[in-house]
PDB file of N, CA and C in Angstrom:
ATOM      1  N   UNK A   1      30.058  10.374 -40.099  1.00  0.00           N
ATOM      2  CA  UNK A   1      28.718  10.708 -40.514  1.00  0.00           C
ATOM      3  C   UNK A   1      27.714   9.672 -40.017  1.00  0.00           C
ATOM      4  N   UNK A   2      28.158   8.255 -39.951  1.00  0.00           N
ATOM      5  CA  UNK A   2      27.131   7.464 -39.634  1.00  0.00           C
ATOM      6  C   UNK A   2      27.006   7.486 -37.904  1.00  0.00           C
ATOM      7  N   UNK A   3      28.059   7.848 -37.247  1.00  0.00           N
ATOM      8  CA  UNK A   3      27.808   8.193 -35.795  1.00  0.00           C
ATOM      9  C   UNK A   3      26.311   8.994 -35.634  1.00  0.00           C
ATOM     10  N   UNK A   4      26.770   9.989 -36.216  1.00  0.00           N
ATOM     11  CA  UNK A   4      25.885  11.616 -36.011  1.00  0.00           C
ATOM     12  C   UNK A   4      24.397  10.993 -36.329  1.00  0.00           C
ATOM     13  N   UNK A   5      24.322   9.836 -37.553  1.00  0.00           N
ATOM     14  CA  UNK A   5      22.554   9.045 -38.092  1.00  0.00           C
ATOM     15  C   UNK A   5      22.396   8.648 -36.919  1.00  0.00           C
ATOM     16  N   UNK A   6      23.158   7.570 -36.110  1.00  0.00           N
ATOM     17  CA  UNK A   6      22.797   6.927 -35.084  1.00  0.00           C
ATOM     18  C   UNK A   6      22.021   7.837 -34.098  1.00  0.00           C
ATOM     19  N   UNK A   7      23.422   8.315 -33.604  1.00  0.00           N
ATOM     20  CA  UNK A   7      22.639   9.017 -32.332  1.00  0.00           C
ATOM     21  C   UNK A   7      21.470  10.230 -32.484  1.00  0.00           C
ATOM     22  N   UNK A   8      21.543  10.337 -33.748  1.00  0.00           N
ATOM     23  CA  UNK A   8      20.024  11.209 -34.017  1.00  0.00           C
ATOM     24  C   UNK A   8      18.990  10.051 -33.985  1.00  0.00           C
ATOM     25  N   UNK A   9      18.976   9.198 -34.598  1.00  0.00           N
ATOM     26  CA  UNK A   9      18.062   8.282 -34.632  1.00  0.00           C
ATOM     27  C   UNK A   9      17.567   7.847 -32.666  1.00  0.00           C
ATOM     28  N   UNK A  10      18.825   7.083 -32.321  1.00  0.00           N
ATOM     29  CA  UNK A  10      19.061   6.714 -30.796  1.00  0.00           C
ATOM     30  C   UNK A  10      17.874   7.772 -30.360  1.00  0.00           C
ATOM     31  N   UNK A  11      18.475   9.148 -30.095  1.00  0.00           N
ATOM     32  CA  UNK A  11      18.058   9.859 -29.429  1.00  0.00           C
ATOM     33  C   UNK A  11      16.487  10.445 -29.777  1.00  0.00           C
ATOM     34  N   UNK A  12      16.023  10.164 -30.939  1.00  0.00           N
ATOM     35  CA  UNK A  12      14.538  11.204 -31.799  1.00  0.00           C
ATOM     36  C   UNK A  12      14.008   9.459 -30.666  1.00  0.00           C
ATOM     37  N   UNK A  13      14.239   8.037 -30.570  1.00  0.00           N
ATOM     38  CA  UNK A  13      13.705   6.638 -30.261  1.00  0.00           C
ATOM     39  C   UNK A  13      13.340   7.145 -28.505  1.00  0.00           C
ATOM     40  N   UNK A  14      14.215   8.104 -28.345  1.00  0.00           N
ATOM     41  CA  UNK A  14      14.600   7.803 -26.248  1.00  0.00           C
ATOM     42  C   UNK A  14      13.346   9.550 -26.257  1.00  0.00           C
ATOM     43  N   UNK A  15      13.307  10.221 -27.192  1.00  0.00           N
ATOM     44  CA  UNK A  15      12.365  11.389 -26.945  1.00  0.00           C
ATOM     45  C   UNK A  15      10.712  10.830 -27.373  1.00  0.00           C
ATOM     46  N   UNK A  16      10.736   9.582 -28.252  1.00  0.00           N
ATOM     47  CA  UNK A  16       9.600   9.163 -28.339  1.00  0.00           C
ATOM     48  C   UNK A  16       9.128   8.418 -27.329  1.00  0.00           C
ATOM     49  N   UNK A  17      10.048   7.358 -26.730  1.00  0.00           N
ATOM     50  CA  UNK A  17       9.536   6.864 -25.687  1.00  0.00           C
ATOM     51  C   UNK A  17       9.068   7.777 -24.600  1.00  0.00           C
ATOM     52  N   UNK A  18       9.624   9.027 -24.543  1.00  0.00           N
ATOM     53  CA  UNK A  18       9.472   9.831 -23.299  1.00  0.00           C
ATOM     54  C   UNK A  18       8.006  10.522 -23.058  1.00  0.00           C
ATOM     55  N   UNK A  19       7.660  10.447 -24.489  1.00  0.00           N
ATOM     56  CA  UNK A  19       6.762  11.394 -24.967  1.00  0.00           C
ATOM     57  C   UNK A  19       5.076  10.658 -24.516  1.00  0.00           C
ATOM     58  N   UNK A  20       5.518   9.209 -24.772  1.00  0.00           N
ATOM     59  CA  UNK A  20       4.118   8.053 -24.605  1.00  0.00           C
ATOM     60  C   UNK A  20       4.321   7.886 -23.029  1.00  0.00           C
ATOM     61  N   UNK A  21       5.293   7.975 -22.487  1.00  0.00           N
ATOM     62  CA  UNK A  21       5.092   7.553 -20.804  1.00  0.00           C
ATOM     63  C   UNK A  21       4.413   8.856 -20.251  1.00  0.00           C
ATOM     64  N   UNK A  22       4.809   9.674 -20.822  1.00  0.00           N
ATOM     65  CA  UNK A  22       4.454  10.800 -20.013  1.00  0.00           C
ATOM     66  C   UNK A  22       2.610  10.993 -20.823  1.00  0.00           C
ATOM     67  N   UNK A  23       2.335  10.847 -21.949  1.00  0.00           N
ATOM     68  CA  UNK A  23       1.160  10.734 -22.324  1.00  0.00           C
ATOM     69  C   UNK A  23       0.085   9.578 -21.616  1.00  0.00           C
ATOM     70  N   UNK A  24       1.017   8.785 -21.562  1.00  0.00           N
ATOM     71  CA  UNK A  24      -0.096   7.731 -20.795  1.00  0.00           C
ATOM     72  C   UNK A  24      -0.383   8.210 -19.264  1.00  0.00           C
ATOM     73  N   UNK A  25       0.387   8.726 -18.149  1.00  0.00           N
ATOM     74  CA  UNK A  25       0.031   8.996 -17.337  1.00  0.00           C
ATOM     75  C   UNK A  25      -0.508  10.183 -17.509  1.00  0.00           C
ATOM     76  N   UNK A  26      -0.625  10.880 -18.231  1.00  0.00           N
ATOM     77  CA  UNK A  26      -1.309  12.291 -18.497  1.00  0.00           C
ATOM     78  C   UNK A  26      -0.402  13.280 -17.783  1.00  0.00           C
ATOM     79  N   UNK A  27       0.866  12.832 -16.988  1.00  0.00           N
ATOM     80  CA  UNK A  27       1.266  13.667 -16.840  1.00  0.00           C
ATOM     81  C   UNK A  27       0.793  14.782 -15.114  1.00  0.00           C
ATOM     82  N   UNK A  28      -0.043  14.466 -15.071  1.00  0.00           N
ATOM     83  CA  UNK A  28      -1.125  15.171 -14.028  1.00  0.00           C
ATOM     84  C   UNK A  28      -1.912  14.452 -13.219  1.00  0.00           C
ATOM     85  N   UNK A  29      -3.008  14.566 -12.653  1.00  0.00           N
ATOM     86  CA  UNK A  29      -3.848  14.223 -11.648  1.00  0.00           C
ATOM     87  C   UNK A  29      -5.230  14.790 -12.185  1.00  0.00           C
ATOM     88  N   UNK A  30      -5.955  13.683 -12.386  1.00  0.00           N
ATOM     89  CA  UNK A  30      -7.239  13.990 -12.970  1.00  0.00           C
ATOM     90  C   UNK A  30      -8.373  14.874 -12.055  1.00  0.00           C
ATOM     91  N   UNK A  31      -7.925  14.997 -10.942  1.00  0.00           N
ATOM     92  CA  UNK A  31      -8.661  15.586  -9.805  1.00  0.00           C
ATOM     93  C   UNK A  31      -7.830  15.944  -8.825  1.00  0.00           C
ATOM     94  N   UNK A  32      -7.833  16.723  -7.809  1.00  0.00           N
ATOM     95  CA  UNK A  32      -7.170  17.557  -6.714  1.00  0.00           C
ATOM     96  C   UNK A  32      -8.430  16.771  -5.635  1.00  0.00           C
ATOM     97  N   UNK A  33      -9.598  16.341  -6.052  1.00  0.00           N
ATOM     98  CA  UNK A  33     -10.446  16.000  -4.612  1.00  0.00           C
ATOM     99  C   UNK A  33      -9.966  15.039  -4.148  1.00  0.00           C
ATOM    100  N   UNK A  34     -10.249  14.942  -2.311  1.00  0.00           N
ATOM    101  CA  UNK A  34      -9.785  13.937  -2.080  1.00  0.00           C
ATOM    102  C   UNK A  34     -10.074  12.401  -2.175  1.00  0.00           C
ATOM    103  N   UNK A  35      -8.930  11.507  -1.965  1.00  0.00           N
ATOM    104  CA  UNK A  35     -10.124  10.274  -2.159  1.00  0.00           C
ATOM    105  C   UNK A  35     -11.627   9.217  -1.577  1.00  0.00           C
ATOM    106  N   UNK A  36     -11.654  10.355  -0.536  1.00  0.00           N
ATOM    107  CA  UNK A  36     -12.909  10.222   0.186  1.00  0.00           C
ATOM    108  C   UNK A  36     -14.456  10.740  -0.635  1.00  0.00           C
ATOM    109  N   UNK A  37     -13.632  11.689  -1.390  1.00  0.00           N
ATOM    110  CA  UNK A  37     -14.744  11.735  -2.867  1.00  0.00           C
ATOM    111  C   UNK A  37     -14.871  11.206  -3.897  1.00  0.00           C
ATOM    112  N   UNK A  38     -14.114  10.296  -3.946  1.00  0.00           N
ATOM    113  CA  UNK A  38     -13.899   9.509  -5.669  1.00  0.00           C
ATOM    114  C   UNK A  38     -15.154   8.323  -5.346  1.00  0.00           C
ATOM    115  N   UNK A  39     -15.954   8.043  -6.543  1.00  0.00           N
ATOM    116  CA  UNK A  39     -16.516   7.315  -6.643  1.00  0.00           C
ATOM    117  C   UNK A  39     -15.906   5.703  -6.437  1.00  0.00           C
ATOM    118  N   UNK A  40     -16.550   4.804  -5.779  1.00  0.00           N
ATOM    119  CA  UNK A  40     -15.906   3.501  -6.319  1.00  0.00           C
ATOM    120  C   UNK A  40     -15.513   3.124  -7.833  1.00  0.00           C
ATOM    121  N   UNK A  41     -14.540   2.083  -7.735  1.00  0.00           N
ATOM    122  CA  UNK A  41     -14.147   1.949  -9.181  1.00  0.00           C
ATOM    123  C   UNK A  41     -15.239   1.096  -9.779  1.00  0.00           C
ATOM    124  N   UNK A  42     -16.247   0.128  -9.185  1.00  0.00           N
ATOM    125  CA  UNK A  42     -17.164  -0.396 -10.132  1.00  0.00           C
ATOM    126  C   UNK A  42     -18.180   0.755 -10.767  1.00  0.00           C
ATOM    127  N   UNK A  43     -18.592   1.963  -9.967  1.00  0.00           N
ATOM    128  CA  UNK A  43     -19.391   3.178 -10.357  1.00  0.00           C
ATOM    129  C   UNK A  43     -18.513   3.711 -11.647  1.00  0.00           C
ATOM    130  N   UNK A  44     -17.505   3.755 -11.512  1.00  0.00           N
ATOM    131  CA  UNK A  44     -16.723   4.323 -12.952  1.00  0.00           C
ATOM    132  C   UNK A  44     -16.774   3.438 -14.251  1.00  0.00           C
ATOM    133  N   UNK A  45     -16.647   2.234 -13.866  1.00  0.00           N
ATOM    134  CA  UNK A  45     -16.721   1.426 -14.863  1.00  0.00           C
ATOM    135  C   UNK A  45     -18.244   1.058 -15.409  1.00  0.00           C
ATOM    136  N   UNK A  46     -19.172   1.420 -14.376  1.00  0.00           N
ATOM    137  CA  UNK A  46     -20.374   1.422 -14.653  1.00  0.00           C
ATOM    138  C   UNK A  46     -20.602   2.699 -15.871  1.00  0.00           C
ATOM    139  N   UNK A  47     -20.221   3.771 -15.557  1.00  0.00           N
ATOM    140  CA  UNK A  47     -20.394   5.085 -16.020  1.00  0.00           C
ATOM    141  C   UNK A  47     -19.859   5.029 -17.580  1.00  0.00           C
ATOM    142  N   UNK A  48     -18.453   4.155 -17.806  1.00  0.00           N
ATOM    143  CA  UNK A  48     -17.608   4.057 -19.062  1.00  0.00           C
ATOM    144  C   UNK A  48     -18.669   3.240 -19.857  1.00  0.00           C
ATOM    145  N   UNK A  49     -19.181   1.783 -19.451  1.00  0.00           N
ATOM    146  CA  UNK A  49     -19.601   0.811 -20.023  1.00  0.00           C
ATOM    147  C   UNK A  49     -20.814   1.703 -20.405  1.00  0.00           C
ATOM    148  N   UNK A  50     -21.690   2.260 -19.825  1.00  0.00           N
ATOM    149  CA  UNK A  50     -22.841   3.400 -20.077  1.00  0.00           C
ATOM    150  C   UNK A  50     -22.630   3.912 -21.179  1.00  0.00           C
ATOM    151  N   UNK A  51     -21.633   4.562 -21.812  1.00  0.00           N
ATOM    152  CA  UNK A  51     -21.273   5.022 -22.981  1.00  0.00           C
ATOM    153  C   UNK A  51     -20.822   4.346 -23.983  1.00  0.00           C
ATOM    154  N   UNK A  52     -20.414   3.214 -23.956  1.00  0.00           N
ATOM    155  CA  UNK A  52     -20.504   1.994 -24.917  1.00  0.00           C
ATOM    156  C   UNK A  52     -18.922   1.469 -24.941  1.00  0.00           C
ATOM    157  N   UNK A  53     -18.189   1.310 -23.897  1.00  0.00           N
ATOM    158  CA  UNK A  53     -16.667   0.813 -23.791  1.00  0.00           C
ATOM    159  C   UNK A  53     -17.253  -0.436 -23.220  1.00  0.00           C
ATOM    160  N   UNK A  54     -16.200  -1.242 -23.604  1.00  0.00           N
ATOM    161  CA  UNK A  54     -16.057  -2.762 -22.738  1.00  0.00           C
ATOM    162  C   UNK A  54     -14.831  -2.226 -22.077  1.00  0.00           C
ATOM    163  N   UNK A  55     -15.289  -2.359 -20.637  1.00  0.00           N
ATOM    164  CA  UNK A  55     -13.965  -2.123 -20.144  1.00  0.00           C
ATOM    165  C   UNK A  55     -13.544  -3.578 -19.651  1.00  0.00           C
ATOM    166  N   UNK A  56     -12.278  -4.063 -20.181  1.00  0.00           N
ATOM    167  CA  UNK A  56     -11.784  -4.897 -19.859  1.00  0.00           C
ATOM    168  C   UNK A  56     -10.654  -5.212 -18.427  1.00  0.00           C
ATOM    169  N   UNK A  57      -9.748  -3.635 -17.811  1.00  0.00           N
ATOM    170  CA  UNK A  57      -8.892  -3.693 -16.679  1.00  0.00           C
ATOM    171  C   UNK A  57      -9.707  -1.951 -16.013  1.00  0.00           C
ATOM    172  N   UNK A  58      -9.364  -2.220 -14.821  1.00  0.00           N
ATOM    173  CA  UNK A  58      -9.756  -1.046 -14.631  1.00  0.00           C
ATOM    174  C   UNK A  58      -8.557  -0.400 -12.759  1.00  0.00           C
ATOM    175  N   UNK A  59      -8.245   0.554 -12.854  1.00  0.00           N
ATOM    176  CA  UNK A  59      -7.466   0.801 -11.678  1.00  0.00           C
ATOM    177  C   UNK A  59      -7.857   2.133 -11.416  1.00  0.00           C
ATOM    178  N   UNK A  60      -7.052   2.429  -9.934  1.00  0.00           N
ATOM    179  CA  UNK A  60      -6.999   4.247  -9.746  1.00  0.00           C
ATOM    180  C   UNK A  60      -5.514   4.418  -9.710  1.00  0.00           C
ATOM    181  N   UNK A  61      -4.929   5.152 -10.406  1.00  0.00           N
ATOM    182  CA  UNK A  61      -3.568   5.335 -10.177  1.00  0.00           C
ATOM    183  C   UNK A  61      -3.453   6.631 -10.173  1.00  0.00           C
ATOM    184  N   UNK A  62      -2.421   7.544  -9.508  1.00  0.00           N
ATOM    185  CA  UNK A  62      -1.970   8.821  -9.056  1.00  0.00           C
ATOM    186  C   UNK A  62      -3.454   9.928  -9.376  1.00  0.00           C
ATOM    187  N   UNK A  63      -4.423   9.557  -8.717  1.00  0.00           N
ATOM    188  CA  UNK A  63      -5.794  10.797  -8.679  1.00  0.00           C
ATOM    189  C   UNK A  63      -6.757  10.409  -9.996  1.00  0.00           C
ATOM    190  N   UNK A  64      -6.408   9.629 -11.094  1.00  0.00           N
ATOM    191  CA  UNK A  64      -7.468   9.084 -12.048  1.00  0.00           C
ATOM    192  C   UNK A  64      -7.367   7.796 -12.230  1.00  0.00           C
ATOM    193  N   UNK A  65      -8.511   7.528 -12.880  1.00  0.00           N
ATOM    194  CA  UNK A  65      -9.271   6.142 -13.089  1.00  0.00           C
ATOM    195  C   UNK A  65      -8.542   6.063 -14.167  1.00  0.00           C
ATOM    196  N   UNK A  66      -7.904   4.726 -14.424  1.00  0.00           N
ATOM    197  CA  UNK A  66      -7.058   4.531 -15.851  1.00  0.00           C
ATOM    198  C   UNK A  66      -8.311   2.990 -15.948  1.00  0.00           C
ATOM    199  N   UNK A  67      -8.591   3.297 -17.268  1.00  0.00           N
ATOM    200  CA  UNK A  67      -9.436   1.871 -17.886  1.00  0.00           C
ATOM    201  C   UNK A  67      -9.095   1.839 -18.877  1.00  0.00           C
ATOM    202  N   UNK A  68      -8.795   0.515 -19.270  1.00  0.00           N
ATOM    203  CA  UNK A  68      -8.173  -0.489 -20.283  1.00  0.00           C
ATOM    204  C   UNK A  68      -9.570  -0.897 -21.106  1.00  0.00           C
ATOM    205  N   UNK A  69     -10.088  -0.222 -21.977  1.00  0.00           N
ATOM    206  CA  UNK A  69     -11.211  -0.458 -22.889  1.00  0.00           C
ATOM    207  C   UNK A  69     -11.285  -0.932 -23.977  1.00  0.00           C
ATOM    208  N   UNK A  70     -12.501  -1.889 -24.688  1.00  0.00           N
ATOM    209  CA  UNK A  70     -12.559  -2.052 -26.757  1.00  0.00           C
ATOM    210  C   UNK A  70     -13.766  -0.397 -26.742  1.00  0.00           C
ATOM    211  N   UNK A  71     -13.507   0.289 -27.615  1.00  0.00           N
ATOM    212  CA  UNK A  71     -14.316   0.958 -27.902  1.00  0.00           C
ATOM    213  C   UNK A  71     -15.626   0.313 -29.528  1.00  0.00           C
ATOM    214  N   UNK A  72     -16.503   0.898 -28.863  1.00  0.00           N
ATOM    215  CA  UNK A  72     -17.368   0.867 -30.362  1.00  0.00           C
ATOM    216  C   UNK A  72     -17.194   0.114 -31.563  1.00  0.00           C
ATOM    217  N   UNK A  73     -16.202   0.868 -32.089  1.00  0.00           N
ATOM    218  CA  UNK A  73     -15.236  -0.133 -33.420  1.00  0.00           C
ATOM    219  C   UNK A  73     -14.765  -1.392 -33.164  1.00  0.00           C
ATOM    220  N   UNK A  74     -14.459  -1.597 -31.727  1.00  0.00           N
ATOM    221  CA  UNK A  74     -13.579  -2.666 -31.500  1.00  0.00           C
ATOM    222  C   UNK A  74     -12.275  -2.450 -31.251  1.00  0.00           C
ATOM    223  N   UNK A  75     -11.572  -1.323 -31.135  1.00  0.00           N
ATOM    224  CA  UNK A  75     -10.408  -0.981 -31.137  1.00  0.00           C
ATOM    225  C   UNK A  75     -10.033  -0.947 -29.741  1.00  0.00           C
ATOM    226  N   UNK A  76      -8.724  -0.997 -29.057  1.00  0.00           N
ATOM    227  CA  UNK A  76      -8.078  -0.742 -27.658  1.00  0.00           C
ATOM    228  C   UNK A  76      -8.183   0.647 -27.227  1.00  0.00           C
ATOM    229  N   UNK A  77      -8.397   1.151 -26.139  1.00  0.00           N
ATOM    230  CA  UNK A  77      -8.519   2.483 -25.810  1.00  0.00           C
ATOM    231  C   UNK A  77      -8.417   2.744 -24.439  1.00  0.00           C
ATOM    232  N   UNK A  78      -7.176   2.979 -24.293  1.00  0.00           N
ATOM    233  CA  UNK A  78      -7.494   3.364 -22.526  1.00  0.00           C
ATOM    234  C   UNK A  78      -7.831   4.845 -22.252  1.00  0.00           C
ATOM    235  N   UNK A  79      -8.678   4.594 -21.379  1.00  0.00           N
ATOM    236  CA  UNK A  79      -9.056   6.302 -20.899  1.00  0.00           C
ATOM    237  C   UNK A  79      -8.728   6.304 -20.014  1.00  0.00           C
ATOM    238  N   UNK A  80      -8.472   7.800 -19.511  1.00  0.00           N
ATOM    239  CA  UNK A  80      -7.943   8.665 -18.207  1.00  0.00           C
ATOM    240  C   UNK A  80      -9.455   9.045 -17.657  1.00  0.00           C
ATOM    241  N   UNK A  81     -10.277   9.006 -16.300  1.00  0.00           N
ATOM    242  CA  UNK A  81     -11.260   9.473 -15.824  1.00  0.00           C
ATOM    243  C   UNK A  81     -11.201  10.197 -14.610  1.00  0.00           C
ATOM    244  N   UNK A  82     -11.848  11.422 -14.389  1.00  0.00           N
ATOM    245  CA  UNK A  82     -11.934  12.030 -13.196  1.00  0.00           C
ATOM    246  C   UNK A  82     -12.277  10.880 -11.890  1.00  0.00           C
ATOM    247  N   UNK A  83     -11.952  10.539 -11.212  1.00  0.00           N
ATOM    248  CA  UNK A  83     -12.814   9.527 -10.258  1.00  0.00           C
ATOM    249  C   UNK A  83     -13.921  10.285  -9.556  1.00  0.00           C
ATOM    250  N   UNK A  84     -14.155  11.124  -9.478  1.00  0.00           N
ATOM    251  CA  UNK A  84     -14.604  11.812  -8.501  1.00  0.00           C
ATOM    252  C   UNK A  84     -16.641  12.108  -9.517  1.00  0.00           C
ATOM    253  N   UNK A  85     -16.611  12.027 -11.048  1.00  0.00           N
ATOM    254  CA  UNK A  85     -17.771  11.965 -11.658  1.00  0.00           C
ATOM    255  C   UNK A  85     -17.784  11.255 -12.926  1.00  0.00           C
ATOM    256  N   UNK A  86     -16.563  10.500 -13.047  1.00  0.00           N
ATOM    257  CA  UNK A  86     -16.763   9.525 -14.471  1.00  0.00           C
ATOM    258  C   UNK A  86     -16.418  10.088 -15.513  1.00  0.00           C
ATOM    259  N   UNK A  87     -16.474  11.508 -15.467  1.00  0.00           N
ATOM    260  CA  UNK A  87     -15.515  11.960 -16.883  1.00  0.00           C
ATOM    261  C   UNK A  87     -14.425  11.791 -17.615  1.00  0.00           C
ATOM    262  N   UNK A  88     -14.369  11.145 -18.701  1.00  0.00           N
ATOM    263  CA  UNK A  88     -13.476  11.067 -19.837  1.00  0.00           C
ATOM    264  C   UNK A  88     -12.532  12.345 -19.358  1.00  0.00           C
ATOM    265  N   UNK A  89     -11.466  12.125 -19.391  1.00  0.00           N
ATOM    266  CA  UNK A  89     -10.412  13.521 -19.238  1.00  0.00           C
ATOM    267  C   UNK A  89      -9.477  13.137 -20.428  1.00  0.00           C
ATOM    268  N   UNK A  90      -8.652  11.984 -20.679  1.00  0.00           N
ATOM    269  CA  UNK A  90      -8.184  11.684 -21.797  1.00  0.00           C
ATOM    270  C   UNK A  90      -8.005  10.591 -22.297  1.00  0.00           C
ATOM    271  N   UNK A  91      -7.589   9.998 -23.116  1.00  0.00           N
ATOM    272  CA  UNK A  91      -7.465   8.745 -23.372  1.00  0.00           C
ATOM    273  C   UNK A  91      -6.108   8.792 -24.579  1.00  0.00           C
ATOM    274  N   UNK A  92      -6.014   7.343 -25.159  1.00  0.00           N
ATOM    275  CA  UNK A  92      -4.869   6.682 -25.453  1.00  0.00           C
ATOM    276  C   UNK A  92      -5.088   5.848 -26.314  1.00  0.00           C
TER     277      UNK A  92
END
């Protein structure tokens, strides 16, 4: 019986981890345009900070802008952004 706790436990730990990797990358591509259309990354971070984020890291990884932000409250928040017009697509 205590096998069967484990590996339910083990396994509900290895579907949660699966669940945040794949959430953090969104999984997708924030845009299909190419990157000859994406804004520079200081224009994005210009665009985030505009709305009231401190963005503290900022990158382009697989077609979106991933920024490492404090929001408003003060809290951690990374957002997912279109590169291509600064839109919020998701965040974290």
């Amino acid at each position: 019986m205590r096998k069967i706790t484990v590996s339910t436990v083990t396994a509900a730990a290895l579907l949660a981890a699966a669940a945040t990797a794949h959430a953090g990358s969104l999984g997708r591509p924030c845009t299909a345009a190419p990157p000859t259309d994406w804004l520079p990354l200081e224009q994005l971070q210009a665009k985030i900070e505009a709305q009231g984020y401190k963005v503290q890291k900022a990158k382009l990884k697989n077609a979106c802008g991933e920024l490492y932000t404090i929001d408003k409250s003060g809290s951690r928040v990374e957002l997912f952004v279109d590169p291509t017009s600064g839109k919020i697509v998701g965040q974290l």
